[in-house]
Protein backbone atom coordinates (compact mmCIF):
# COMPACT_ATOMS: atom_id res chain seq x y z
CA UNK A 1 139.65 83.08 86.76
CA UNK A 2 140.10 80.56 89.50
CA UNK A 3 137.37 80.32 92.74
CA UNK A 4 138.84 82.42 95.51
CA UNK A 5 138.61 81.12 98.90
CA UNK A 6 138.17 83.16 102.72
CA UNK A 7 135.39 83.78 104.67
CA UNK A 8 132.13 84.01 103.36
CA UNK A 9 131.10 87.66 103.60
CA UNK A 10 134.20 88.25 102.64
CA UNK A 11 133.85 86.82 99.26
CA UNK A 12 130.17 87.98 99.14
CA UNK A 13 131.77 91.41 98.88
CA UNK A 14 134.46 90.48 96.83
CA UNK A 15 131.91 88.91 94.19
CA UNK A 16 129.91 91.92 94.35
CA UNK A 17 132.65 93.98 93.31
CA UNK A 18 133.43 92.00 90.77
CA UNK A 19 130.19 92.38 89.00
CA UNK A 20 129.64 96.06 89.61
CA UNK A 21 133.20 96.84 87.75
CA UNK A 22 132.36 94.49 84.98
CA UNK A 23 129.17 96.14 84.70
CA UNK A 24 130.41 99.59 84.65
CA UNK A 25 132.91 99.04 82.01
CA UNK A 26 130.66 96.81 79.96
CA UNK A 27 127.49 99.45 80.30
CA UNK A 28 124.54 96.31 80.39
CA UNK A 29 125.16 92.49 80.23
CA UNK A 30 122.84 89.18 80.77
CA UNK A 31 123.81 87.30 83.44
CA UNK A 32 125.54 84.45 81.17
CA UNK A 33 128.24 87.74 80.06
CA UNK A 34 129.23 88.48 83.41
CA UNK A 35 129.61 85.13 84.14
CA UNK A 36 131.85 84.67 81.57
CA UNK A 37 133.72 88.42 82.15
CA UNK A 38 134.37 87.63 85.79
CA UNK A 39 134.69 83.61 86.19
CA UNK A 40 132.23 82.87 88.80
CA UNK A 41 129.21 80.49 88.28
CA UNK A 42 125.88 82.09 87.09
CA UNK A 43 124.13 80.76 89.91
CA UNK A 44 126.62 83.15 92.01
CA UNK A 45 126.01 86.06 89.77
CA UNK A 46 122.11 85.70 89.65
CA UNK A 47 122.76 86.24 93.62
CA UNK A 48 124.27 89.04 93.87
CA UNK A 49 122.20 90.54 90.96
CA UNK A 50 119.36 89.92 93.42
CA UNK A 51 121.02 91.87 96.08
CA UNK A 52 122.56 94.64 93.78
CA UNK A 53 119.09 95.27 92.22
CA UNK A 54 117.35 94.69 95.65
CA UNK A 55 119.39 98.01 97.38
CA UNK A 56 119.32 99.98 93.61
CA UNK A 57 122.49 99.53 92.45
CA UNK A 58 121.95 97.57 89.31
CA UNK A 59 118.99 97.85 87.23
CA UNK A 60 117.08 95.60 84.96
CA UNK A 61 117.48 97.39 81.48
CA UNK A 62 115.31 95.72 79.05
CA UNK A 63 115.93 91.90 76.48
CA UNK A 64 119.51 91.26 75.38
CA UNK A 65 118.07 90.90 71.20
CA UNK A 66 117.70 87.20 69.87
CA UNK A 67 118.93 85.10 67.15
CA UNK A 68 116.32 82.60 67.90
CA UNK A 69 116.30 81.33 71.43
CA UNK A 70 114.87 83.32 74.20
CA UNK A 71 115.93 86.86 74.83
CA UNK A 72 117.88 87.27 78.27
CA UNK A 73 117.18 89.87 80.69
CA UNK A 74 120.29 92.74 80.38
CA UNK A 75 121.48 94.32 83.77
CA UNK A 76 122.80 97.77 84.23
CA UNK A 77 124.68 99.73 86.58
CA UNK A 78 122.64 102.21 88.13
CA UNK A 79 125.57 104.76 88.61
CA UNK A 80 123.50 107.50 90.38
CA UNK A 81 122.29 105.24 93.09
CA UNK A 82 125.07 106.83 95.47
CA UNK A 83 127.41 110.17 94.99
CA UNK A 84 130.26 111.58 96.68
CA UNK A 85 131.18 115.18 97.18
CA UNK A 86 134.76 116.60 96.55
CA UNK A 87 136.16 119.08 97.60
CA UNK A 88 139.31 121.46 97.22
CA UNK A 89 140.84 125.02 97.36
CA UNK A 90 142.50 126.67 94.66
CA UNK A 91 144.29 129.71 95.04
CA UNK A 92 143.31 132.58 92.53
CA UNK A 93 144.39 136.30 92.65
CA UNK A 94 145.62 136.22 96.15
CA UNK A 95 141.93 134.95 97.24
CA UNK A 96 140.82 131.34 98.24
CA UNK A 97 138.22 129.78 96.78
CA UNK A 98 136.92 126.11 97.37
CA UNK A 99 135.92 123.96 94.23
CA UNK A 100 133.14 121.89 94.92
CA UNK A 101 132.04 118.44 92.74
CA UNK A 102 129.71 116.29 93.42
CA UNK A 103 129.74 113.03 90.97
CA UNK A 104 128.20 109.73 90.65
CA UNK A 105 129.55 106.18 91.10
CA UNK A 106 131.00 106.29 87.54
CA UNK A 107 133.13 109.63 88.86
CA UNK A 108 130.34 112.22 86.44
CA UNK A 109 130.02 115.24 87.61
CA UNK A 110 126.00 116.05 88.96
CA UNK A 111 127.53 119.73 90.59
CA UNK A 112 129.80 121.66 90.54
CA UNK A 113 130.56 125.02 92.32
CA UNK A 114 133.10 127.45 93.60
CA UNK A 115 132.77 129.10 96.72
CA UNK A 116 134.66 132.44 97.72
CA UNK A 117 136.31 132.56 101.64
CA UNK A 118 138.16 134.59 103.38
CA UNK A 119 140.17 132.45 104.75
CA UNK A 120 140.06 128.34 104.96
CA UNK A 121 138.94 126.17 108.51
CA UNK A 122 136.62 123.70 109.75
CA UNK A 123 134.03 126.22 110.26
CA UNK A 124 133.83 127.04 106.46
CA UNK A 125 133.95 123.27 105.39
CA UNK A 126 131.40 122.55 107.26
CA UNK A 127 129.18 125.27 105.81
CA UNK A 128 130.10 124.07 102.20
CA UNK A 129 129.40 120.48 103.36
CA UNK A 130 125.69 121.47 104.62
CA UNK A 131 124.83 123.08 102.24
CA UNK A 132 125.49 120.27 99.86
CA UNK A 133 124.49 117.59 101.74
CA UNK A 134 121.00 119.57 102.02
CA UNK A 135 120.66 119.17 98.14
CA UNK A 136 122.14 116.38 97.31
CA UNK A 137 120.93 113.56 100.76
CA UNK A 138 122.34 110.51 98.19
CA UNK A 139 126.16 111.71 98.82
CA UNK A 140 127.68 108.52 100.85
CA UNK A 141 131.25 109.95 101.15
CA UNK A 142 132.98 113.30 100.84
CA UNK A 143 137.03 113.51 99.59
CA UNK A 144 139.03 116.72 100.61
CA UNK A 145 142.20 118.04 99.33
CA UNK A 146 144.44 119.74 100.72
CA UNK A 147 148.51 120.83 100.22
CA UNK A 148 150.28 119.52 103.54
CA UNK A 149 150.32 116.28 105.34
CA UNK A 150 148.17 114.50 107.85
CA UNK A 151 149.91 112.32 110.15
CA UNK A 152 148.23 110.00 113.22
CA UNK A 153 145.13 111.85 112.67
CA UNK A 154 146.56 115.13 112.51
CA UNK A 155 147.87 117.66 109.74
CA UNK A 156 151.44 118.22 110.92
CA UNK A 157 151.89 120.08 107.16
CA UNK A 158 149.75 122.59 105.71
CA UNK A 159 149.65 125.74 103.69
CA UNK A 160 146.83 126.84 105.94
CA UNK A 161 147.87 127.95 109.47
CA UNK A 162 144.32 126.96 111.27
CA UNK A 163 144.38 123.57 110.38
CA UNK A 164 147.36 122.65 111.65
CA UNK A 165 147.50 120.50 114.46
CA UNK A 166 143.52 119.67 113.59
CA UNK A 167 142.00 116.16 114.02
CA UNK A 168 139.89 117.16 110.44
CA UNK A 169 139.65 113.59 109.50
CA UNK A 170 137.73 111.97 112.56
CA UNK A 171 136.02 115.65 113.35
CA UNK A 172 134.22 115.50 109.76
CA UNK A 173 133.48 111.41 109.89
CA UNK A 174 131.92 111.70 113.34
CA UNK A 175 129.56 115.15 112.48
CA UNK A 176 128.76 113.47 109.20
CA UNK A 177 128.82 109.59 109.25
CA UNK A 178 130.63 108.97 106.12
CA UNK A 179 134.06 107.98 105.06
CA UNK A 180 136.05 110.90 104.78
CA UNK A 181 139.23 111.26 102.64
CA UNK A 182 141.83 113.77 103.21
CA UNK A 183 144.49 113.56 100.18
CA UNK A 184 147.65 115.82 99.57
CA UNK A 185 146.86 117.86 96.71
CA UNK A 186 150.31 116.43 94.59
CA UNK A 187 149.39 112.77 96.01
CA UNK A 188 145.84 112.84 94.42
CA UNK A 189 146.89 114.66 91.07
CA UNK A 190 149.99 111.76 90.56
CA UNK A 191 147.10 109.19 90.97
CA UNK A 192 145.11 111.39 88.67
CA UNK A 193 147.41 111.43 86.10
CA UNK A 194 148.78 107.68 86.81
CA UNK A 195 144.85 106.75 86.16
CA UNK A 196 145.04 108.41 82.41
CA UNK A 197 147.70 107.28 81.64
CA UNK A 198 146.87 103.75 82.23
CA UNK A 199 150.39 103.29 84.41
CA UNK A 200 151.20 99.77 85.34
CA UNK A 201 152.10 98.45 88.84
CA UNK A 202 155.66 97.62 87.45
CA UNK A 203 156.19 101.44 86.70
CA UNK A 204 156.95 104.27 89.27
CA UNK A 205 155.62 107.86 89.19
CA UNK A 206 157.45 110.97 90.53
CA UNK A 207 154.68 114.29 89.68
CA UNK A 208 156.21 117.17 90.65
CA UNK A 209 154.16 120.45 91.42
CA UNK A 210 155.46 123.92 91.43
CA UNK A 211 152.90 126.35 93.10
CA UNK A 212 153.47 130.00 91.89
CA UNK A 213 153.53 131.19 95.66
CA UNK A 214 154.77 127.93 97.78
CA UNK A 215 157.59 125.50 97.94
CA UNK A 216 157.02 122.29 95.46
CA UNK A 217 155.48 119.06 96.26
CA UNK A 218 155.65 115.45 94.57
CA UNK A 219 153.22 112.97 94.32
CA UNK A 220 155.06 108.85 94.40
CA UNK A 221 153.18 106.58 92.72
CA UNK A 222 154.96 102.81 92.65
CA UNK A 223 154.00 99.61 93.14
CA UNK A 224 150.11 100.15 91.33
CA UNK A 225 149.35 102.80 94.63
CA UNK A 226 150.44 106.10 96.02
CA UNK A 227 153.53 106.01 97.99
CA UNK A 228 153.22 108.23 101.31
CA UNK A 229 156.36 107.19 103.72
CA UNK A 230 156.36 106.03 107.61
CA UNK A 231 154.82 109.26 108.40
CA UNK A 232 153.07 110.56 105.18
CA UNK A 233 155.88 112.82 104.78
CA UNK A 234 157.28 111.40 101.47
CA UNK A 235 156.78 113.73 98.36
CA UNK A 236 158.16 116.88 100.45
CA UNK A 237 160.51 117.47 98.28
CA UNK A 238 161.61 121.07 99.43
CA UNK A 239 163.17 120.01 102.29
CA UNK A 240 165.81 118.48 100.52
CA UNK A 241 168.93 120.13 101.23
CA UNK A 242 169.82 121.37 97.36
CA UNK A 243 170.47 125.22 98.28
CA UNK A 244 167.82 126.07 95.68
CA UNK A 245 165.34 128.81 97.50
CA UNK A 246 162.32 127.99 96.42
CA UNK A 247 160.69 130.49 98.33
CA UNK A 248 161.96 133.26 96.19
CA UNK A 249 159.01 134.04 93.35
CA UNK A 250 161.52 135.37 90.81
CA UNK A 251 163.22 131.57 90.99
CA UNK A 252 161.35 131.36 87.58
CA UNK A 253 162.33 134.57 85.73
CA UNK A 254 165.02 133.30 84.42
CA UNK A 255 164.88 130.66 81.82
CA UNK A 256 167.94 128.73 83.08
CA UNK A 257 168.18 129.61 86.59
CA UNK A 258 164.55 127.96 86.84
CA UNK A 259 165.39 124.94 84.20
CA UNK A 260 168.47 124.55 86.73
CA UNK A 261 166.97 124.48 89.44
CA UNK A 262 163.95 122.01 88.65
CA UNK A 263 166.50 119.33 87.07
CA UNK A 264 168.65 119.36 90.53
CA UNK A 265 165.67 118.28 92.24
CA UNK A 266 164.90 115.87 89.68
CA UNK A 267 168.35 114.23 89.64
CA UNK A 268 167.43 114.62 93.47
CA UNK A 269 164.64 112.15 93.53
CA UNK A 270 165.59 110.19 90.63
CA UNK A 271 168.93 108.95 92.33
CA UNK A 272 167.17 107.98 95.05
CA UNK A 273 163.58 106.03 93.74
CA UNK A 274 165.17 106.00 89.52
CA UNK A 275 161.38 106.34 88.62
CA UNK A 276 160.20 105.37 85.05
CA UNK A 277 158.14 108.72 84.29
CA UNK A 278 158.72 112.22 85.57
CA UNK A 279 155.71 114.43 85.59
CA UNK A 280 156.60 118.53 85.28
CA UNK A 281 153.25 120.97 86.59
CA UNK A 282 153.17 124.04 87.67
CA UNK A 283 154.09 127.49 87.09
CA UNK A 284 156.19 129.16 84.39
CA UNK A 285 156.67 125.59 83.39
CA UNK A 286 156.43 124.75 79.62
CA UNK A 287 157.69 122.11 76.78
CA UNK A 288 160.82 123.98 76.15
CA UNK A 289 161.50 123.79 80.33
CA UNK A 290 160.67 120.28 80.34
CA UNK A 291 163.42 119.68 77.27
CA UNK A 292 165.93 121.52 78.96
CA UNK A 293 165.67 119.84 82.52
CA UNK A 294 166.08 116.53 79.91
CA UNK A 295 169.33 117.43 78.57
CA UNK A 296 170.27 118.86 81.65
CA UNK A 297 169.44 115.14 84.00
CA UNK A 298 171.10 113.67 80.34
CA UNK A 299 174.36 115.29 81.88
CA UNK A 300 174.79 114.16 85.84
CA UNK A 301 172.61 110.73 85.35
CA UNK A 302 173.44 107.59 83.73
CA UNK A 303 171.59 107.36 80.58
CA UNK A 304 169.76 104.67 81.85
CA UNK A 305 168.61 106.42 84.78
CA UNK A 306 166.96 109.25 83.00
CA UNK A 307 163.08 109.02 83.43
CA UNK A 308 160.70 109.72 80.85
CA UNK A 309 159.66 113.38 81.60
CA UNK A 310 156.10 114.68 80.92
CA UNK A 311 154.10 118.19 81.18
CA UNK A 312 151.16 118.42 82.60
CA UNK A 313 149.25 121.69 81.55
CA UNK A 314 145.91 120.78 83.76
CA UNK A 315 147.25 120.45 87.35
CA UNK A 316 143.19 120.92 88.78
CA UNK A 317 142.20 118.37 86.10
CA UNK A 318 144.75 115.73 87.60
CA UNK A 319 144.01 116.47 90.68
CA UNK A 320 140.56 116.43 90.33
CA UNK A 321 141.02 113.11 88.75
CA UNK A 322 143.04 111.71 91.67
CA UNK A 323 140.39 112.96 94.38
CA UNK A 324 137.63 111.08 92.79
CA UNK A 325 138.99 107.93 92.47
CA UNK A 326 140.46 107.84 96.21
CA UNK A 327 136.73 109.16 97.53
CA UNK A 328 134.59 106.85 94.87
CA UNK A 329 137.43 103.86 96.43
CA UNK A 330 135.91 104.29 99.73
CA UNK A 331 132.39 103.13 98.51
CA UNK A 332 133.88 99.86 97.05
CA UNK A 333 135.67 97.15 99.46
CA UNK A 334 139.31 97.06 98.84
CA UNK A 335 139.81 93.71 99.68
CA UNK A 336 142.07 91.45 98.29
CA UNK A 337 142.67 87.73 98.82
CA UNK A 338 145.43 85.83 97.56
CA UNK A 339 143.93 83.41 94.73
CA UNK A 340 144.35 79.01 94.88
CA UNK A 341 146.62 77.58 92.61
């Protein structure tokens, strides 16, 4: 790895980073290992050790064992020094309930709960949010999900009528003083599931979600990061103009009626961003759907064209997934500088 060059804090933080991800994938290293893992000098890593263990975030973890010479002191990541709180609502039996997590720096769950509402709005966030922020003080940023899009500060799209038109974002980061991430249900469960599956920035992403009761979504993922659009509207997939009503429930009674209708919008999408992997979720969908809409694209797309088509049978696992690794970003710095050649 060559030097990287920019301001100086900036590459303080960018150093820093480096270490704590080598440190959380290798579990405990001397300083001479991470040296070695992430190319910088060990004079520059015994500095930010000193800072990392100074603020708790790294922790001396006993004598690397010997072969002779003199044992070296082995650092660890300390991956309960901060947590962040998730949270989302699930629809189940006609009532709403909000899943709460709350997990450590290496995304672990410490909590988890599920609260019962009425209905869903600030007021009842907030009284989750207390509550957990009351029991768990270390929690440094809080990720919510929600179906519908946010746009200049505002949801503009949302499955839940009092939250349109609210400025939830900047209301929850100014009453709490944290980062605050507000993710698209479908956007957070393709980064989920692009995280698994160990995607590469070369390959693109389309997850489609069918909700039992509401019109589908789609999550982009391309270029190694979620794809949202000018005005976070991409992934709306229901408004395109296919004559399928996918407000009618019984859409899925039929076997072929629903395979139909899901491969239309996939030959949809896929004629228009050709992604590498389709990802099927949702309801009444199975493996026998997912080889039907196959055959079916097999028919109206070049062969070539066809995407690799999954099932995914855990939709709140993905999604889960996705919401964790956007809230535990906001804890890290995300910069990037261009390396010397």
């Amino acid at each position: 790895m060559k030097p990287i060059s920019g301001n100086a804090l900036v590459i303080k933080e960018i150093n820093m980073n480096l270490v704590r991800q080598m440190l959380k994938a290798k579990g405990t290293a001397t300083k001479q290992e991470i040296a070695l893992a992430t190319g910088l000098s060990v004079v520059t890593v015994n500095t930010v050790l000193q800072s990392l263990v100074k603020q708790g975030e790294v922790m001396k973890s006993g004598l690397s064992s010997s072969s002779g010479g003199r044992p070296a002191m082995l650092f660890a990541y300390h991956s309960d020094y901060a947590l962040a709180l998730i949270l989302y609502p699930l629809e189940r039996d006609g009532c709403i309930q909000i899943h709460g997590t709350v997990v450590n720096l290496s995304g672990d769950p410490v909590y988890e709960t599920d609260v019962d509402v009425d209905q869903l709005d600030v007021a009842q966030l907030e009284s989750i949010i207390d509550r957990l922020l009351a029991a768990y003080p270390s929690i440094q940023a809080i990720g919510l999900g929600l179906p519908g899009a946010e746009y200049e500060g505002k949801m503009i799209v949302s499955d839940y009528q009092s939250l349109l038109g609210v400025s939830l974002a900047e209301h929850l980061r100014v009453r709490y003083n944290r980062p605050i991430i507000i993710e698209n249900d479908v956007n957070a469960a393709v980064i989920g599931f692009s995280n698994r599956m160990r995607v590469t920035p070369e390959q693109t992403v389309v997850y489609f979600y069918f909700p039992q009761r509401y019109p589908p979504g789609a999550g982009i993922f391309m270029n190694g990061r979620l794809y949202k659009g000018k005005g976070n509207f991409a992934g709306e997939v229901a408004n395109i103009p296919l004559g399928i009503p996918w407000g009618d429930w019984t859409l899925a009674n039929t076997f072929d009626t629903w395979c139909s209708a899901i491969a239309k919008l996939t030959v949809a999408v896929s004629s228009v961003l050709n992604p590498d992997l389709v990802v099927l979720c949702g309801h009444r969908i199975e493996q026998v759907h997912v080889k039907a809409v196959i055959e079916q694209c097999s028919t109206q797309l070049p062969q070539s064209a066809v995407p690799h088509m999954f099932l995914s049978e855990d939709f709140a696992a993905d999604y889960l997934s996705g919401m964790i690794v956007q809230t535990l970003d906001t804890l890290e710095s995300g910069l990037v500088l261009q390396q010397k050649r």
